[in-house]
N, C-alpha and C. Protein backbone atom coordinates (compact mmCIF):
# COMPACT_ATOMS: atom_id res chain seq x y z
N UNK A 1 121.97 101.48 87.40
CA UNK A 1 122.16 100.15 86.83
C UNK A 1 122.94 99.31 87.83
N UNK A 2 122.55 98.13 88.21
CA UNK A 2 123.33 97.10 88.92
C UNK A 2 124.09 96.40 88.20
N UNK A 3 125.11 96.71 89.06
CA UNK A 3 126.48 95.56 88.98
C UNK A 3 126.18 94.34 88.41
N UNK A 4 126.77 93.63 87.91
CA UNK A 4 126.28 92.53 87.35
C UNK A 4 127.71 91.44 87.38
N UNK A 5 127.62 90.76 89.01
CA UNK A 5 128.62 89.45 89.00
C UNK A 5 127.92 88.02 88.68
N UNK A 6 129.58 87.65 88.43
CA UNK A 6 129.28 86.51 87.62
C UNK A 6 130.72 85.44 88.39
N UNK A 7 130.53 84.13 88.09
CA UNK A 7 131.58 83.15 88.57
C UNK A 7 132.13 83.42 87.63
N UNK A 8 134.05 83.41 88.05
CA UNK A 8 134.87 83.19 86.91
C UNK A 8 135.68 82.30 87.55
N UNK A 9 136.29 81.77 86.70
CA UNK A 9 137.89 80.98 86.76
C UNK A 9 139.06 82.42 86.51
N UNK A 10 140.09 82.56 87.63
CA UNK A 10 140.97 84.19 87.78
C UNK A 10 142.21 82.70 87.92
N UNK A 11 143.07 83.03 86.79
CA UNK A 11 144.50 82.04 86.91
C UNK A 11 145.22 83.19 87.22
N UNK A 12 146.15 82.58 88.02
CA UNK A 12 147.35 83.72 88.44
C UNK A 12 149.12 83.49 87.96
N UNK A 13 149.16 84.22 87.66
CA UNK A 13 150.86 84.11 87.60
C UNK A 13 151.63 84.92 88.12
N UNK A 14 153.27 84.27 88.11
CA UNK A 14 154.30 84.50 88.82
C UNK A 14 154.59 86.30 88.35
N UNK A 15 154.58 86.44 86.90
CA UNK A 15 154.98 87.63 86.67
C UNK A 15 154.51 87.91 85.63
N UNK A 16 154.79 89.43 85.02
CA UNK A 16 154.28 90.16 83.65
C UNK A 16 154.25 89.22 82.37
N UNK A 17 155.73 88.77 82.60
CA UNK A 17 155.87 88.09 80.85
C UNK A 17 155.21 86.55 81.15
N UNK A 18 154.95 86.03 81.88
CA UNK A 18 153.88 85.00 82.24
C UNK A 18 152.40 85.56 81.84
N UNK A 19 152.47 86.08 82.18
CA UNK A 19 150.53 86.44 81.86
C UNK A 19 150.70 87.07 80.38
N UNK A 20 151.47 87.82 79.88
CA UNK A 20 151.14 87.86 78.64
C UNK A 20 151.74 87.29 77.66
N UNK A 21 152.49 86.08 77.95
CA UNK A 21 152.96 84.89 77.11
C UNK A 21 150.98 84.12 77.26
N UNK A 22 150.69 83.94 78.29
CA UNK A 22 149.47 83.25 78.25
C UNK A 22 148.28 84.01 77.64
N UNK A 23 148.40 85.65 77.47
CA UNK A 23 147.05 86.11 76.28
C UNK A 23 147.03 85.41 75.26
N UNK A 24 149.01 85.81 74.49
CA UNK A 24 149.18 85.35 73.32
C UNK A 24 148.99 83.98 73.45
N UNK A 25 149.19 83.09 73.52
CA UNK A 25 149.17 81.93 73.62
C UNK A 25 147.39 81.01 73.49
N UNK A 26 146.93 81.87 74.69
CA UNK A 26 145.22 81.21 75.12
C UNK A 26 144.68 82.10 73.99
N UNK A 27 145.14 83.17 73.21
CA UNK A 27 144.13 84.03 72.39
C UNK A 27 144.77 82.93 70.52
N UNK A 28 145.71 82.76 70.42
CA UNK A 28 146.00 81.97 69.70
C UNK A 28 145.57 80.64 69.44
N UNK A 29 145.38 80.01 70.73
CA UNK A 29 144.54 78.96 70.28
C UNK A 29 142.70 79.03 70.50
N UNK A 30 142.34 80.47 70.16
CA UNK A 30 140.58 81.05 70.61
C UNK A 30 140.44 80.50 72.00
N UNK A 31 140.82 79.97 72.61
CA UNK A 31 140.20 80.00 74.27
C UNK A 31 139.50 81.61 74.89
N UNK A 32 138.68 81.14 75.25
CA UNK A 32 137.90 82.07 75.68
C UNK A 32 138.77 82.88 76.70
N UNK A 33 138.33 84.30 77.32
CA UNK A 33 139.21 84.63 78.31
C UNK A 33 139.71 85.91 78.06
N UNK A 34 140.34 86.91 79.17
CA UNK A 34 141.01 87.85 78.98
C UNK A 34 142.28 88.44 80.45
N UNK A 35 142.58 89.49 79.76
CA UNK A 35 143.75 89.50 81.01
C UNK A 35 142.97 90.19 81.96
N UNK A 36 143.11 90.52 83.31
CA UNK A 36 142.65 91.54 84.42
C UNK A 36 143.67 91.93 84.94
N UNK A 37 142.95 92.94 86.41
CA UNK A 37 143.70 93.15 87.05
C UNK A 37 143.82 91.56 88.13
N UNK A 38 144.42 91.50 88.78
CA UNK A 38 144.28 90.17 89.79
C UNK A 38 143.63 90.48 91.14
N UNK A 39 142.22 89.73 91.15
CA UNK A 39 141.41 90.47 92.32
C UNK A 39 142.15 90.58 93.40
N UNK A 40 141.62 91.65 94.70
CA UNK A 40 142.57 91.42 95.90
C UNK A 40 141.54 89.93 96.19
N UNK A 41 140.71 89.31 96.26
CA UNK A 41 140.49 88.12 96.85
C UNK A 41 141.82 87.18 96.82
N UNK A 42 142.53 87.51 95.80
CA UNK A 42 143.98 86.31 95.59
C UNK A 42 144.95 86.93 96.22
N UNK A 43 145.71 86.56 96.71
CA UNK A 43 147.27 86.99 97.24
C UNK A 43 148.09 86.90 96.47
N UNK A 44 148.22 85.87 95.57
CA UNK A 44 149.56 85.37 94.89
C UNK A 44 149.34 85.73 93.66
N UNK A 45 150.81 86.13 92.81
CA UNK A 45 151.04 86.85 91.21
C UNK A 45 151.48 87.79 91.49
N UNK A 46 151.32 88.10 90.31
CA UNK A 46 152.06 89.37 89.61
C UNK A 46 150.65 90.42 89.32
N UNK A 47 150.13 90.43 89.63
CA UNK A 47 149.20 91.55 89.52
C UNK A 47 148.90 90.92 88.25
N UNK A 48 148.43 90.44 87.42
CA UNK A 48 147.65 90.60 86.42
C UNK A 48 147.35 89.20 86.25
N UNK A 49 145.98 88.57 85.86
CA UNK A 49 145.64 87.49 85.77
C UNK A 49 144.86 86.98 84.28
N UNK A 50 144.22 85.68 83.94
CA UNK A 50 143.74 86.00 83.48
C UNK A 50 141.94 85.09 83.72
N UNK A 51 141.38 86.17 83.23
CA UNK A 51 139.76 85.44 83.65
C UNK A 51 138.98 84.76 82.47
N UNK A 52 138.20 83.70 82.88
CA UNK A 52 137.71 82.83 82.00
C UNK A 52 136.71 81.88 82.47
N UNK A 53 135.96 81.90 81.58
CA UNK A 53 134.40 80.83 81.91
C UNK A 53 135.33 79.30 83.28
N UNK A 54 134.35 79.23 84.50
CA UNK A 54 134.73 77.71 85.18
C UNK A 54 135.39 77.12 84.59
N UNK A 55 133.72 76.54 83.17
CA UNK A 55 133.96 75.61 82.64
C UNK A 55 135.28 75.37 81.14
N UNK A 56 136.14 76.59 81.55
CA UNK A 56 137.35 76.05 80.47
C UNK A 56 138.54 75.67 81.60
N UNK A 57 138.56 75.38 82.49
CA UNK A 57 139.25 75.32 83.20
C UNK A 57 140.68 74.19 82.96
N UNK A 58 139.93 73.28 82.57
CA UNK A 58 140.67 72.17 82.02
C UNK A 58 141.65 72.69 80.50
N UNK A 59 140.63 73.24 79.80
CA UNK A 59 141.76 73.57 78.54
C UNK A 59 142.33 74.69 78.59
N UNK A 60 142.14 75.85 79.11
CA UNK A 60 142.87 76.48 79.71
C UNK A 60 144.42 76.08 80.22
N UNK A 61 144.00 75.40 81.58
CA UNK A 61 145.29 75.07 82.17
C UNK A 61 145.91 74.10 81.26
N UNK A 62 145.58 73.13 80.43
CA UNK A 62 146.07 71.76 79.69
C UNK A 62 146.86 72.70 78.52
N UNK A 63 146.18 74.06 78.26
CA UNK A 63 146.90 74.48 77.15
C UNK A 63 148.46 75.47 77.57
N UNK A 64 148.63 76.05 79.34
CA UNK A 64 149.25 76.61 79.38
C UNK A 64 150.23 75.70 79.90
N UNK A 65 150.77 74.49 80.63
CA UNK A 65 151.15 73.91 80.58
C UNK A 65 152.01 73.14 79.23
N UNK A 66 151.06 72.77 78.42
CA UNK A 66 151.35 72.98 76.97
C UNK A 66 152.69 73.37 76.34
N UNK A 67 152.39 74.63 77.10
CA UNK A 67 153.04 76.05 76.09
C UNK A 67 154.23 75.88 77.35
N UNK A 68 154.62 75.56 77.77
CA UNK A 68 155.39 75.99 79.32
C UNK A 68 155.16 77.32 80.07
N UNK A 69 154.11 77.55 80.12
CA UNK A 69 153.94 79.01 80.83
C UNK A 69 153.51 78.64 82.04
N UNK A 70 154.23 79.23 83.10
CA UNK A 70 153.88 78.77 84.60
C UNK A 70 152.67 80.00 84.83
N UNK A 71 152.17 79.17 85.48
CA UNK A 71 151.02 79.28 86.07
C UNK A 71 151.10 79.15 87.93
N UNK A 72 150.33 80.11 88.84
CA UNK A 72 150.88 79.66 90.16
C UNK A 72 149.67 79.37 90.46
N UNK A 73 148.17 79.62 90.09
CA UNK A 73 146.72 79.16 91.02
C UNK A 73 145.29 79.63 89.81
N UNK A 74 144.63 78.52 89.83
CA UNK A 74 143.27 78.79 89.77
C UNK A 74 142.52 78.84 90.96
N UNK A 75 141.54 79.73 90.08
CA UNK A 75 140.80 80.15 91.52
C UNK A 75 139.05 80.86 91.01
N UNK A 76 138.11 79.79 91.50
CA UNK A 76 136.74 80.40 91.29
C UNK A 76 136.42 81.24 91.94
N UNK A 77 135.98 82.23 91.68
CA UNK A 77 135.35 83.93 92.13
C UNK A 77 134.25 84.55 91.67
N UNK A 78 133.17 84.97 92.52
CA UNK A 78 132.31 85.63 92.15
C UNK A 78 132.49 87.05 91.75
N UNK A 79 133.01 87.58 90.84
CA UNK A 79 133.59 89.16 90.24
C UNK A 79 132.57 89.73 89.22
């Protein structure tokens, strides 16, 4: 069976309780999305990111901002 990539939006953060202030948070308000590992394509974070359709890109970030959860990079990836 082949692999099967796809474009995502991979947000990165500074650290642990950053990325999972932003599950709870992005899973609270249904935004699409989940946590990962943080591809090596990125340099920056805390090892764990989270991935989500391009096109939420805007409510995504509008919602973590929002919430005050820092955020250090979006980033489109074929994964």
């Amino acid at each position: 069976m082949a692999l099967v990539r796809e474009q995502a939006l991979v947000i990165a953060f500074d650290s642990t309780t950053a990325a999972l202030a932003a599950e709870r948070e992005l899973g609270a308000r249904g935004l699409p999305g989940r946590i990962i590992p943080l591809p090596r394509e990125v340099s920056a974070g805390c090892g764990l990111s989270w991935k989500t359709p391009p096109s939420a890109r805007e409510s995504v970030t509008s919602a973590l901002d929002e919430a005050g959860i820092p955020w250090v990079g979006a980033y489109e990836l074929t994964i």
